[in-house]
Protein backbone atom coordinates (compact mmCIF):
# COMPACT_ATOMS: atom_id res chain seq x y z
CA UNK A 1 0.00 0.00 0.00
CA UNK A 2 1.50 3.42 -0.96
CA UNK A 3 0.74 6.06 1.23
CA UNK A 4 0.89 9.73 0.34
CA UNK A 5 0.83 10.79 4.34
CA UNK A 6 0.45 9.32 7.80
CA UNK A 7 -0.07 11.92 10.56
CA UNK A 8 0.16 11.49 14.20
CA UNK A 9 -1.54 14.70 15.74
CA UNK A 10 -0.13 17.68 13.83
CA UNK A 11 2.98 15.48 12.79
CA UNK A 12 3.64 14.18 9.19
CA UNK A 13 5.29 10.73 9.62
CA UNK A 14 6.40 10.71 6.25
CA UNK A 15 8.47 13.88 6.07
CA UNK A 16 10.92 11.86 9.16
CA UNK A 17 11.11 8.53 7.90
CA UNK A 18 10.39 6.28 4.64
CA UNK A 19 7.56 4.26 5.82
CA UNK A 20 8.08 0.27 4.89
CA UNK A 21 5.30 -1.31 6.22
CA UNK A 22 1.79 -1.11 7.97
CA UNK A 23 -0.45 -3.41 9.91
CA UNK A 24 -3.23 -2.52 11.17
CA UNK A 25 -5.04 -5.58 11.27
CA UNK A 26 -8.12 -7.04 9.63
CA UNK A 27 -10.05 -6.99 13.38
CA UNK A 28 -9.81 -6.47 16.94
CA UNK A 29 -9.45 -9.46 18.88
CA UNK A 30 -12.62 -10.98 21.01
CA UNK A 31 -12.50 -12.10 24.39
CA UNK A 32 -15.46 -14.07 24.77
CA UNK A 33 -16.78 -14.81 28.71
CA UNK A 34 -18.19 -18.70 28.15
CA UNK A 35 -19.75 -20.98 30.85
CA UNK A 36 -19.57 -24.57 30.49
CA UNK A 37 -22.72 -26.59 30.09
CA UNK A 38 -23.50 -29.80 32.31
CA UNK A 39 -24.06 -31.66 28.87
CA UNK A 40 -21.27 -31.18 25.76
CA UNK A 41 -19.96 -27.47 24.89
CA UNK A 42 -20.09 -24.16 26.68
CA UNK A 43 -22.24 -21.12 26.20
CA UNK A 44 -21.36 -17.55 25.64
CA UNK A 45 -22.00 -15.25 28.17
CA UNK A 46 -20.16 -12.17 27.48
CA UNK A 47 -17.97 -11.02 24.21
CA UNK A 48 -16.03 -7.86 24.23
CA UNK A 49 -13.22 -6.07 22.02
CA UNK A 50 -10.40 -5.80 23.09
CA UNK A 51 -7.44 -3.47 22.47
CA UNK A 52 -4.75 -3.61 19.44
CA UNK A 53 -2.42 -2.24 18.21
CA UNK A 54 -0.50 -0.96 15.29
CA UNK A 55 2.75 -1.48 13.86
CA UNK A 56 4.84 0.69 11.97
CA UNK A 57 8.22 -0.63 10.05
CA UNK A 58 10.52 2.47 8.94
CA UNK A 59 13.93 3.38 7.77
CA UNK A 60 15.61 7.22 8.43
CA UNK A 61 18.18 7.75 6.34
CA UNK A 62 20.29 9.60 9.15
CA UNK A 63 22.46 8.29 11.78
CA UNK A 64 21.70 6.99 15.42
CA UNK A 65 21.74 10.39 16.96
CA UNK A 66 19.79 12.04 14.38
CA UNK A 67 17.38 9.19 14.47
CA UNK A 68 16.72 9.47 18.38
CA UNK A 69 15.68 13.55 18.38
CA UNK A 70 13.46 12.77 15.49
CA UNK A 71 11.37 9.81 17.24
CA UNK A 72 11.74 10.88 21.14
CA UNK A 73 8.82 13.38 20.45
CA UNK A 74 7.30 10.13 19.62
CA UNK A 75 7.16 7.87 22.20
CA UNK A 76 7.45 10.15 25.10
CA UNK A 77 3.89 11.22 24.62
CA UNK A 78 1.67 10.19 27.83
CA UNK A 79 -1.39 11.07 25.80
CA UNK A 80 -3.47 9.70 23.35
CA UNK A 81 -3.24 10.80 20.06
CA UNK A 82 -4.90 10.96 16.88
CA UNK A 83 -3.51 8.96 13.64
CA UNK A 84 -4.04 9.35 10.57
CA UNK A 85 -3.60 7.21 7.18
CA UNK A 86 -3.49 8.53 3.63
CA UNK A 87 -5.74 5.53 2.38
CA UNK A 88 -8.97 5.90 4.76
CA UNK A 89 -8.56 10.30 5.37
CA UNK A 90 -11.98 9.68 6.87
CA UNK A 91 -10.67 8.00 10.17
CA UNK A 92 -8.37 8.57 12.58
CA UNK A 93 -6.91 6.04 15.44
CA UNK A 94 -6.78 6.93 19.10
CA UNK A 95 -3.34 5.97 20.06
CA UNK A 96 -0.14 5.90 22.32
CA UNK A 97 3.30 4.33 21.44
CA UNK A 98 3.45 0.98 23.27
CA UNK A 99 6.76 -0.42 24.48
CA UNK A 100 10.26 0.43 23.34
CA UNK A 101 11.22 1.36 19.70
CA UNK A 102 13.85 -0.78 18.77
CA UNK A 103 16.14 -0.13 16.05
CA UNK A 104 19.08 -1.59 13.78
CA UNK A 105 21.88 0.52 12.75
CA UNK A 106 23.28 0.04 8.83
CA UNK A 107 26.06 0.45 6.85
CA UNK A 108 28.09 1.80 9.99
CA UNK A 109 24.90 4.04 11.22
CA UNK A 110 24.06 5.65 8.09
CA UNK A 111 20.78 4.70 8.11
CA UNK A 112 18.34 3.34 10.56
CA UNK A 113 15.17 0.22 10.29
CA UNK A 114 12.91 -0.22 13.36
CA UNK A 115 9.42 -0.56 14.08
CA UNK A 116 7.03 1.55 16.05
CA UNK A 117 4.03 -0.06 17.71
CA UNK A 118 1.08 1.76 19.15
CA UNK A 119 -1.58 0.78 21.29
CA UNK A 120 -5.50 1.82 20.51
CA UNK A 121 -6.83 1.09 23.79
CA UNK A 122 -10.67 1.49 22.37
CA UNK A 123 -10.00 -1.34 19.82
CA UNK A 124 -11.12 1.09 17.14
CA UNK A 125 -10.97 4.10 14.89
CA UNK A 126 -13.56 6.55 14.29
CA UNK A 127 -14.99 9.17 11.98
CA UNK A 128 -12.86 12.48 11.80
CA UNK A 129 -16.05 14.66 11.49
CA UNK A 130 -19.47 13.68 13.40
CA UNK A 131 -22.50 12.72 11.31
CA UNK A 132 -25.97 15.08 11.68
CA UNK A 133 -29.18 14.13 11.08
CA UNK A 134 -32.18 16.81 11.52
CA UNK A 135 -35.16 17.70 9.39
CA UNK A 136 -33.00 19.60 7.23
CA UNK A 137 -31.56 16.39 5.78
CA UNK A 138 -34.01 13.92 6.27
CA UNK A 139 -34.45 11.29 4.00
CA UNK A 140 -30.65 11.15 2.95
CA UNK A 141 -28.09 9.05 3.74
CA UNK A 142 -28.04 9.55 7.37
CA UNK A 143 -31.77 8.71 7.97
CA UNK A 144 -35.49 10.04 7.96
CA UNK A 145 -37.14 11.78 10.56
CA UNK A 146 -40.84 10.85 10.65
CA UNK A 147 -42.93 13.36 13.14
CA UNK A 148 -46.46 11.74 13.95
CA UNK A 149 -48.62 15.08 14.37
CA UNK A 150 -51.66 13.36 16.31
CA UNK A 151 -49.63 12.34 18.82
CA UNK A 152 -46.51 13.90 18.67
CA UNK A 153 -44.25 11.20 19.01
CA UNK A 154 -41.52 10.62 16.33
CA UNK A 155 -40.03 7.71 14.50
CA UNK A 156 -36.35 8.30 13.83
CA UNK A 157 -34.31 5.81 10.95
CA UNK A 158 -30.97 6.59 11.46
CA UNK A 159 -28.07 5.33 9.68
CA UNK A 160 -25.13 4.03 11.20
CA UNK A 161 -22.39 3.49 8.48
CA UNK A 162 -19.75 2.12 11.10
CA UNK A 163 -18.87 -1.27 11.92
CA UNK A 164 -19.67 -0.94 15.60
CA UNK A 165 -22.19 0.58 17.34
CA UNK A 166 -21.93 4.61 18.42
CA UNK A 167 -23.56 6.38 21.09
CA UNK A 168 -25.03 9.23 19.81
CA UNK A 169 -26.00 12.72 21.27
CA UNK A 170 -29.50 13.47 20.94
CA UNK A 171 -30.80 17.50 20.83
CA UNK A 172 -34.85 17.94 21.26
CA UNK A 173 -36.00 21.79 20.96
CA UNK A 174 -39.74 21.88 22.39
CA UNK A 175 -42.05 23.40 20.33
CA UNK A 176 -45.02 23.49 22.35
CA UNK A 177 -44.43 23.06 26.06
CA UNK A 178 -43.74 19.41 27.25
CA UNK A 179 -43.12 17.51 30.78
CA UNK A 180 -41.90 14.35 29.70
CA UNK A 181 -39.46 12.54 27.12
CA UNK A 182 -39.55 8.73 26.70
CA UNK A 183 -36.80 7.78 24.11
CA UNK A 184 -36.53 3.88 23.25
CA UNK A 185 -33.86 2.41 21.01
CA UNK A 186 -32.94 -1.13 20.22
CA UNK A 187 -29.91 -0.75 22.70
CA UNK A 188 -32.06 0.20 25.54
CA UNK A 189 -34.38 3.42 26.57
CA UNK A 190 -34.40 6.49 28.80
CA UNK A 191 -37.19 8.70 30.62
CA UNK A 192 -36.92 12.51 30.88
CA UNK A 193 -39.22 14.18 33.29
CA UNK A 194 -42.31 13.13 34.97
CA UNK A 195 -44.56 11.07 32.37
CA UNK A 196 -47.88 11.82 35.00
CA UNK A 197 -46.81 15.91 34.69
CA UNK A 198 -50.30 17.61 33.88
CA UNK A 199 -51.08 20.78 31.23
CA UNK A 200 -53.46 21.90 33.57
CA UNK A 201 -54.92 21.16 37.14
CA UNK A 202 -56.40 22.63 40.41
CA UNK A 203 -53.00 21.55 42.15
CA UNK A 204 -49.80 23.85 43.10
CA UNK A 205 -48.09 24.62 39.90
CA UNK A 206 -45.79 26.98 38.56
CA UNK A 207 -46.28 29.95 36.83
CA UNK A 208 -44.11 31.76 34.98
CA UNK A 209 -43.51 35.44 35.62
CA UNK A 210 -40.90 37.23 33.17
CA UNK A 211 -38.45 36.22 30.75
CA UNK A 212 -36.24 38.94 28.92
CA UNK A 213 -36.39 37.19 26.03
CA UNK A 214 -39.14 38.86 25.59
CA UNK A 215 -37.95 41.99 26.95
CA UNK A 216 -34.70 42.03 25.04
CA UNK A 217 -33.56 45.92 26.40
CA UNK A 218 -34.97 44.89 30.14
CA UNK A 219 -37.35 48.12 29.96
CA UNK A 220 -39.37 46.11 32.70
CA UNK A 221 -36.97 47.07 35.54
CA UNK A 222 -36.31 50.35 36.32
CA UNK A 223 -33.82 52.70 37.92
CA UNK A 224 -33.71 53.07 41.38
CA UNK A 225 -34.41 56.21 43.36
CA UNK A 226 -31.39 58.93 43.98
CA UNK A 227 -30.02 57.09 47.10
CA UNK A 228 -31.74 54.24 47.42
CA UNK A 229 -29.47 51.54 49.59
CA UNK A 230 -28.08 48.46 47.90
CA UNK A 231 -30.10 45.50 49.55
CA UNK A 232 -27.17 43.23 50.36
CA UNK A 233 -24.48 45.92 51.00
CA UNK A 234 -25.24 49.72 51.72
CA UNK A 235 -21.13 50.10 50.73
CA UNK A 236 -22.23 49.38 47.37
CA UNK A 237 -23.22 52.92 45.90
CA UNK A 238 -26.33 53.14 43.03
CA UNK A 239 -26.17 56.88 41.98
CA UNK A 240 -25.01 55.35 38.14
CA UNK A 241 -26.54 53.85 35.19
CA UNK A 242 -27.41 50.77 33.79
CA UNK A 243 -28.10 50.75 29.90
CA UNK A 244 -28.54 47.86 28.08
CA UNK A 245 -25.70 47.57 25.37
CA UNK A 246 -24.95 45.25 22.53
CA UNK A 247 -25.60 41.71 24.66
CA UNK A 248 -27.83 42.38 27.83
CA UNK A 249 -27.22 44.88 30.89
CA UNK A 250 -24.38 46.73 31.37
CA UNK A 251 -22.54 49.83 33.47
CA UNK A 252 -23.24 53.01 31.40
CA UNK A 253 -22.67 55.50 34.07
CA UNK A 254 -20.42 54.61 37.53
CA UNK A 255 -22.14 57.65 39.31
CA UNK A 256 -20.73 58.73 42.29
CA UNK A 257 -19.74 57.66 46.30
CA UNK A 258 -19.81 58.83 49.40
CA UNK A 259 -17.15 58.93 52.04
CA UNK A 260 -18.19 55.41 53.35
CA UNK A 261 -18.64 53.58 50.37
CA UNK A 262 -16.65 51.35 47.80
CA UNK A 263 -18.05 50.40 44.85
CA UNK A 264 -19.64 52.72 42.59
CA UNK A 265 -22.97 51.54 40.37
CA UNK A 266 -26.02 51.76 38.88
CA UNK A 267 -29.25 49.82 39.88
CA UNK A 268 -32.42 48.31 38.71
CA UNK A 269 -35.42 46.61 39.98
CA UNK A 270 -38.78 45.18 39.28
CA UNK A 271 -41.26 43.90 41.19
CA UNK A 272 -42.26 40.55 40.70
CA UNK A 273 -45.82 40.61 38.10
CA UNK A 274 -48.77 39.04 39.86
CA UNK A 275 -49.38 35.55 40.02
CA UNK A 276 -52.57 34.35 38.05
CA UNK A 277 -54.63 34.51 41.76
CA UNK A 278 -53.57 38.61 41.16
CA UNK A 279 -50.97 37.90 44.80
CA UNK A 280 -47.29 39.61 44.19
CA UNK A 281 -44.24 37.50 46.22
CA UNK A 282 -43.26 33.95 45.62
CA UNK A 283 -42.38 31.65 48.47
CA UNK A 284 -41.20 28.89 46.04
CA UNK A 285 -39.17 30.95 43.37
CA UNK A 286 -37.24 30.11 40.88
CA UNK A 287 -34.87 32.24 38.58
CA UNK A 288 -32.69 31.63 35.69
CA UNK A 289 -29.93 33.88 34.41
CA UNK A 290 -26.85 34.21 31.89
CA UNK A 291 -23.82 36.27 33.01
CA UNK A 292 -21.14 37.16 30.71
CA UNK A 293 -17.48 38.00 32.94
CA UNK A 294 -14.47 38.15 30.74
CA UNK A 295 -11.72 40.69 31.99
CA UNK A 296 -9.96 41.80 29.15
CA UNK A 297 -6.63 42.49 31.01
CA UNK A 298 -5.08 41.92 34.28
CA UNK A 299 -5.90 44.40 36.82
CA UNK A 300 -9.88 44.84 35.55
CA UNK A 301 -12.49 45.04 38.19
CA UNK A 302 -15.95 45.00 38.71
CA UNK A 303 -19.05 43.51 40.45
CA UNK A 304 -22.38 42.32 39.12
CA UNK A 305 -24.85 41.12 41.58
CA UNK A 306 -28.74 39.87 40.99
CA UNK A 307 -30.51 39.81 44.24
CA UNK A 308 -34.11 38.57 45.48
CA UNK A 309 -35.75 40.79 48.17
CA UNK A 310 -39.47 40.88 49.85
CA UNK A 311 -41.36 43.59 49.43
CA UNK A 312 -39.49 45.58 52.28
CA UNK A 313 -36.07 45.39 50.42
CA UNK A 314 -34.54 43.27 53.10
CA UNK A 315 -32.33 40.40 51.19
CA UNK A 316 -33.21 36.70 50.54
CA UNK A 317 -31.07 36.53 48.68
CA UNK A 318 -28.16 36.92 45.91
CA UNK A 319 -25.77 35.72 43.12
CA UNK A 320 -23.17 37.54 41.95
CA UNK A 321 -19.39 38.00 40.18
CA UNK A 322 -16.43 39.97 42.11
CA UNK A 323 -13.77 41.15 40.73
CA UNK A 324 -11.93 43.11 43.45
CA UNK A 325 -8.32 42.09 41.95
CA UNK A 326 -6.25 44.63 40.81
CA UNK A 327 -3.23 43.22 39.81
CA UNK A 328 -4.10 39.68 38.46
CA UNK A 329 -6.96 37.60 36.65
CA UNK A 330 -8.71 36.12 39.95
CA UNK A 331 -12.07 36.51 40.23
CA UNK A 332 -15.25 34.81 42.53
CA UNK A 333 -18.53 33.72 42.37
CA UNK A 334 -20.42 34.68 45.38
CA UNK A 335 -23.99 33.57 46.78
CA UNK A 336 -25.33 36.11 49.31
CA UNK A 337 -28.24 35.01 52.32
CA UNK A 338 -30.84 36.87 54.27
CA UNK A 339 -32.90 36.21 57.23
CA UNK A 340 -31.38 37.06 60.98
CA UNK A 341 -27.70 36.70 59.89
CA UNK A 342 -27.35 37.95 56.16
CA UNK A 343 -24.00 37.14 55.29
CA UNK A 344 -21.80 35.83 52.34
CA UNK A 345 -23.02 32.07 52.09
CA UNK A 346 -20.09 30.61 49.62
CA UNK A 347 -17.34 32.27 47.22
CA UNK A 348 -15.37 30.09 44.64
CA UNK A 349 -12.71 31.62 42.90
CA UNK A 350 -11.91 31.30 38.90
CA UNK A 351 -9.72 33.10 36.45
CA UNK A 352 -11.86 35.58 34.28
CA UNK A 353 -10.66 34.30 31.29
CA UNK A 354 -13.13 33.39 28.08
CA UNK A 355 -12.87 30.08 29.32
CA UNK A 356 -9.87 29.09 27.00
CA UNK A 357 -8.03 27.65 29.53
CA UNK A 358 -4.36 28.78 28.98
CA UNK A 359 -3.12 27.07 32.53
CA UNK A 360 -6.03 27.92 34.21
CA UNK A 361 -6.86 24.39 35.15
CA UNK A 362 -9.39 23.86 37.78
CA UNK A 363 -10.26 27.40 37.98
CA UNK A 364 -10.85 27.85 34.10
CA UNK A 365 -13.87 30.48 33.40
CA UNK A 366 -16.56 27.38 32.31
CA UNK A 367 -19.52 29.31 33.98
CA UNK A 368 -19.33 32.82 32.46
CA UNK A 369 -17.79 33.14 29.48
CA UNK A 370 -18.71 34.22 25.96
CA UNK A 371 -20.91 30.74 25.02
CA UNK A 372 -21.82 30.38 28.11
CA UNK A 373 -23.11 32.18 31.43
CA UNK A 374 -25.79 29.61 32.25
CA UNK A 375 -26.91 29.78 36.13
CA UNK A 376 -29.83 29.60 38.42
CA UNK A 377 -31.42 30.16 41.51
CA UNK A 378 -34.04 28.34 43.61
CA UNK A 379 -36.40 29.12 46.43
CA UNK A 380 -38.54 26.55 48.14
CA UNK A 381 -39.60 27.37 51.32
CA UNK A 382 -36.42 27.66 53.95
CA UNK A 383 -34.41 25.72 51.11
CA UNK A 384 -32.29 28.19 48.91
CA UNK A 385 -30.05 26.78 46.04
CA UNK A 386 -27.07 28.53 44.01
CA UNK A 387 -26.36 26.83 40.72
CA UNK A 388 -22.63 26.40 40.36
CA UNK A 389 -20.43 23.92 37.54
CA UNK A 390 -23.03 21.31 37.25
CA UNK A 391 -24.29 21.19 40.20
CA UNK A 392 -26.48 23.37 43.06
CA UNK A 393 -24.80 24.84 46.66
CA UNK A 394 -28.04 24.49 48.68
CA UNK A 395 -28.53 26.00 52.41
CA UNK A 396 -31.42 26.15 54.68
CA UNK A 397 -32.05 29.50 56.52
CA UNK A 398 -35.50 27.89 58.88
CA UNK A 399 -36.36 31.95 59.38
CA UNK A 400 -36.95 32.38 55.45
CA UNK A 401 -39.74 29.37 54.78
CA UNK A 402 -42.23 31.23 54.79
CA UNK A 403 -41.13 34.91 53.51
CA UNK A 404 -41.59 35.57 49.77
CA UNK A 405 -39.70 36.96 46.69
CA UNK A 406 -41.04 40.27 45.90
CA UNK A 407 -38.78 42.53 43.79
CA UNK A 408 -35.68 41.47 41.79
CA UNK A 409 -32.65 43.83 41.91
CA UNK A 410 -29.37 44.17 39.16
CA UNK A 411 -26.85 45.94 40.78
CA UNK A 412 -23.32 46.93 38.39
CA UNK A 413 -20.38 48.68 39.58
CA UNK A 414 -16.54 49.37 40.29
CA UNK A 415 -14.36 49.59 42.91
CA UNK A 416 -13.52 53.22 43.65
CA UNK A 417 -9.76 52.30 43.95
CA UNK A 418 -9.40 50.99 40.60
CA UNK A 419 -9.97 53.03 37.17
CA UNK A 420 -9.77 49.41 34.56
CA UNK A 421 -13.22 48.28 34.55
CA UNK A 422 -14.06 44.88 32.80
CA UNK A 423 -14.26 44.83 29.12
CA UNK A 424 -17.22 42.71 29.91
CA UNK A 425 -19.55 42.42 32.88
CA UNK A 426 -22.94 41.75 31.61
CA UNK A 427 -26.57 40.33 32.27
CA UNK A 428 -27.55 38.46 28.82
CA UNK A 429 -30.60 37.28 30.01
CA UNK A 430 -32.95 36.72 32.94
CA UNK A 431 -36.38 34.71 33.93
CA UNK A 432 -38.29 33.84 36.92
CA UNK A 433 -41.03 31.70 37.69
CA UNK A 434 -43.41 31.31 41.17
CA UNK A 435 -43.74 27.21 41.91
CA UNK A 436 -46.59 25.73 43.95
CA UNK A 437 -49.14 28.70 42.93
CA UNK A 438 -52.74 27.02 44.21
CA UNK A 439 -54.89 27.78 41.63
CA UNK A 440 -56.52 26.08 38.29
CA UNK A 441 -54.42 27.48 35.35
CA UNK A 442 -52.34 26.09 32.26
CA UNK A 443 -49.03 25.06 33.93
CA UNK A 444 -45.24 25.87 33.09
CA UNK A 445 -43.69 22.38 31.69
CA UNK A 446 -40.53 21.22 32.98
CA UNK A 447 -39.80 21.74 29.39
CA UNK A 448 -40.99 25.10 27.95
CA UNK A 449 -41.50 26.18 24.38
CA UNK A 450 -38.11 26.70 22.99
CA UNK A 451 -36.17 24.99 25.37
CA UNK A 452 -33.39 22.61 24.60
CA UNK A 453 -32.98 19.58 25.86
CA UNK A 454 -29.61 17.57 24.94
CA UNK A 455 -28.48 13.85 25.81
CA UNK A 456 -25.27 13.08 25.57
CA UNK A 457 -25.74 8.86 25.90
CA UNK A 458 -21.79 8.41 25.80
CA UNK A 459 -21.41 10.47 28.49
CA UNK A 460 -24.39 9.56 30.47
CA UNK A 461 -25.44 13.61 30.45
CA UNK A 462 -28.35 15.51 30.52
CA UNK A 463 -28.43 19.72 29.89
CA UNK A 464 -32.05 21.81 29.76
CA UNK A 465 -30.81 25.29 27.98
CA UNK A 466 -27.02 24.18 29.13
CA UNK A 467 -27.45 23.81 32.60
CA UNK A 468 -26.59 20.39 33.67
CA UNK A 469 -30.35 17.88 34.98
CA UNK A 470 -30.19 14.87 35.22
CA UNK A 471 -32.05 14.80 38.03
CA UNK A 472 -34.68 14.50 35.53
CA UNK A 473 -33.32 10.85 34.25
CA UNK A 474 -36.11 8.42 35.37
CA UNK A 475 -34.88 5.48 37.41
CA UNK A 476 -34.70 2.24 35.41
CA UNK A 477 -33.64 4.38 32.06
CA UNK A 478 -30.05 3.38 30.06
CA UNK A 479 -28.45 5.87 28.28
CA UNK A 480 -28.00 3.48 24.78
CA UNK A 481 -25.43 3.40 22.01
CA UNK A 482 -26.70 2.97 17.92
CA UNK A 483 -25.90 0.21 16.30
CA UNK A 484 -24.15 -0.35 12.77
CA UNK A 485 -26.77 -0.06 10.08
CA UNK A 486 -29.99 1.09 10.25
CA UNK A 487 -31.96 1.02 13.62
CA UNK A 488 -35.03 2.85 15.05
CA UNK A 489 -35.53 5.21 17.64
CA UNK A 490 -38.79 6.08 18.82
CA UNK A 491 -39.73 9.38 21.01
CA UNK A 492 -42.51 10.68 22.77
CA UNK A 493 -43.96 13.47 25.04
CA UNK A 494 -46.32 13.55 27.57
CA UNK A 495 -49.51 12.98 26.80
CA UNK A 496 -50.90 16.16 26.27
CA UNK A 497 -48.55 17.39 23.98
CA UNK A 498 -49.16 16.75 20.25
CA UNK A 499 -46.79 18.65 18.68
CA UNK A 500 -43.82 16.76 18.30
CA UNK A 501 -40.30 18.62 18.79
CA UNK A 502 -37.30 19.62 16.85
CA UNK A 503 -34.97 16.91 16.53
CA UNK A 504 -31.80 16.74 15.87
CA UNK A 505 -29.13 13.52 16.19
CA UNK A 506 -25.17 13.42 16.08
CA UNK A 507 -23.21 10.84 16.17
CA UNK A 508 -19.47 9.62 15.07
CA UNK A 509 -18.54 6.15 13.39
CA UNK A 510 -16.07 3.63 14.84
CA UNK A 511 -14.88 0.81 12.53
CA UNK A 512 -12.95 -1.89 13.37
């Protein structure tokens, strides 16, 4: 077989040595799990692939020494990496050199022969770019997408041109509003939601209450009055401006401080709308919002805080981003409680960053960054929860069970001692809903028109508009891989929902 180039990663193979030989194998071995039966031959109880590997015979037309700086890039790679072959560009192997490279000197170490052998620890190769199929393409290659209107279900044929099966990611966007998914493959099936959730009952429901979506300049909350005190910190001044600009909510106008204060900032508010029973104040609240926090250079401050009050003003309480760090990139995410002792609850520190990583490990900027920004709050009775990298920082303050959500605040400012503000400190986006309201009405879905749900089945994840639930995976489910050819998946919606949603499936080969 000639090949015109063999890559590992970024690296042409071909431009350090002549390449001899290849084998890659026909297969991947089996081990097969058997148990022997009391009468003649054994049954199968398990099979699984194993790993291989891959052998590479070469010659370098250099000497020894020459020879070693060329392949020690090679083989002291810890990582996996991806391999390429001229003959099948559509592939790629996931790989790491296994073992030692030996070598034979010739013609007094003018030229070198050896063989490098790499391990693929999955036992396969897979596609190089992921396969789509949506109602777009439907009817193609990949598959058809078959939406039954009277019920709302849909039958999916997808096409799996592998030669092993694939776990796909599934993406549903809700066109009407929906409180249950039940997704069944050959492989296995899965239940999203509650499959009993009702349209519309004399029970406690939720209600939804605002959504800037629909208010894309925020024109429902207004400025505060001249002087008015910053709920959760009177240090905090709000003589400035908040404007929205380009994305969401920003600091037009710093205003000014007094002698006692720190941070100067603008304010907004709005009282929560009435619920459907015409009552203001929400003892079970809930509140979605998208932050964008991206310091364009070291030294950049500034502080963006969204706080729940009563109708009083006193805190509940709040979620916010400090920057107070003048010299460096640090920055925190803070949650903020009420009741007898209102006090900082939790602070976790990450680089303000666009979340691109450069070193920042652990304390990368995944929460607020450009495609991102995702976060919530919740309210049920005494219960108050702070959504935070997947997952929610809950605490229980006994003196709030009973005391309700009555005005939303957006506070933006800067710390007096610094004049580098953030290139970006923003409010993209923010909703709230009242939960357990006791009155006959339609009610809110779990899954609301336009929202996104995505399953990840490889990685046994769940995301509702990119915050992480899979507390909504119903016991007994299995996240399920595709198999090779064509299969069917089959998906439907709670029962009162005919309209069936947007679908949209991705998935990449793997061939033996």
């Amino acid at each position: 077989m000639d090949y015109s180039s063999v890559k590992l990663g970024d690296i042409e193979l071909m431009k350090l040595m002549i390449i001899n030989d290849v084998r890659r194998g026909i297969s991947t071995a089996m081990n097969n799990s058997i148990y022997d039966r009391y009468s003649d031959g054994s049954d199968v109880i398990a099979s699984r692939l194993l790993s291989k590997k891959i052998e590479i015979d070469f010659t370098i037309l250099d000497n020894i020494v020459e020879t070693k700086k060329k392949l020690s890039p090679i083989i002291s790679q810890k990582n996996l990496q991806k391999l390429f072959f001229s003959d099948d560009p559509n592939i790629y192997w996931n790989v790491i050199a296994d073992g030692e490279i030996k070598v034979t000197e010739h013609n007094n170490g003018k030229y070198t022969t050896g063989t490098i052998t790499f391990l693929v620890p999955s036992g396969h190769a897979e596609s190089v770019t992921s396969n789509i199929l949506n109602a777009t393409n439907s009817g193609g290659e990949n598959g058809t997408i078959t939406p039954n209107k009277t019920n709302g279900s849909i039958e999916i044929k997808v096409n799996n041109k592998g030669t092993l099966p694939t776990f796909p990611k599934i993406k549903l966007t809700n066109v009407s509003e929906n409180g249950y998914f039940g997704i069944v493959g050959v492989k296995g099936l899965i239940g999203l939601g509650n499959i009993n959730e009702a349209d519309g009952v004399t029970n406690p429901m939720s209600e939804q209450l605002y959504d800037s979506a629909s208010d894309t300049s925020f024109s429902d909350f207004k400025d505060v009055a001249p002087g008015t005190p910053n709920p959760q910190n009177n240090w905090l001044a709000t003589n400035g401006k908040l404007e929205f600009q380009t994305d969401g909510l920003r600091l037009k106008d710093q205003g000014t401080v007094d002698s006692r204060q720190g941070v100067a900032g603008g304010m907004k508010v709005m009282t929560l709308p009435a619920d459907s029973n015409g009552h203001v104040g929400a003892v079970n609240f809930y509140s979605y919002f998208n932050i964008f926090a991206w310091a364009g250079a070291f030294g950049q401050t500034g502080l963006l805080q969204v706080l729940f009050t009563d109708k009083n003003d006193k805190l509940v309480a709040g979620y916010g981003v400090s920057k107070g760090d003048m010299v460096g990139n640090k920055a925190s995410m803070k949650c903020w409680v009420g009741g007898n002792s209102p006090r900082e609850y939790a602070s976790n520190d990450f680089i303000s960053n666009n979340g691109e990583g450069n070193g920042a490990g652990s304390m990368n900027n995944t929460s607020f960054n450009e495609r991102t920004g995702h976060s919530d709050f919740v309210k049920t009775g005494s219960q108050l929860e702070f959504y935070w990298k997947g997952s929610r920082i809950k605490a229980i303050i006994p003196e709030l069970e009973t005391v309700e959500i009555a005005k939303v605040y957006i506070y933006i400012g800067q710390y007096v001692q610094s004049n580098k503000f953030m290139t970006n400190l923003s409010l993209r986006n923010i909703s709230y809903r009242k939960d357990q309201v006791s009155v006959w009405s339609n009610v809110p879905n779990r899954y609301a028109a336009g929202s996104v749900v995505e399953i990840d089945m490889e990685n046994d994840k769940i995301f509702t508009n990119g915050v992480a639930t899979n507390k909504d995976f119903v016991n007994g489910g299995k996240f399920f891989s595709i198999p090779p050819g064509e299969s069917t998946i089959i998906i439907n919606q709670s029962a009162f929902n005919h309209t069936p949603p947007q679908v949209e499936l991705t998935w990449k080969e793997n061939y033996l």
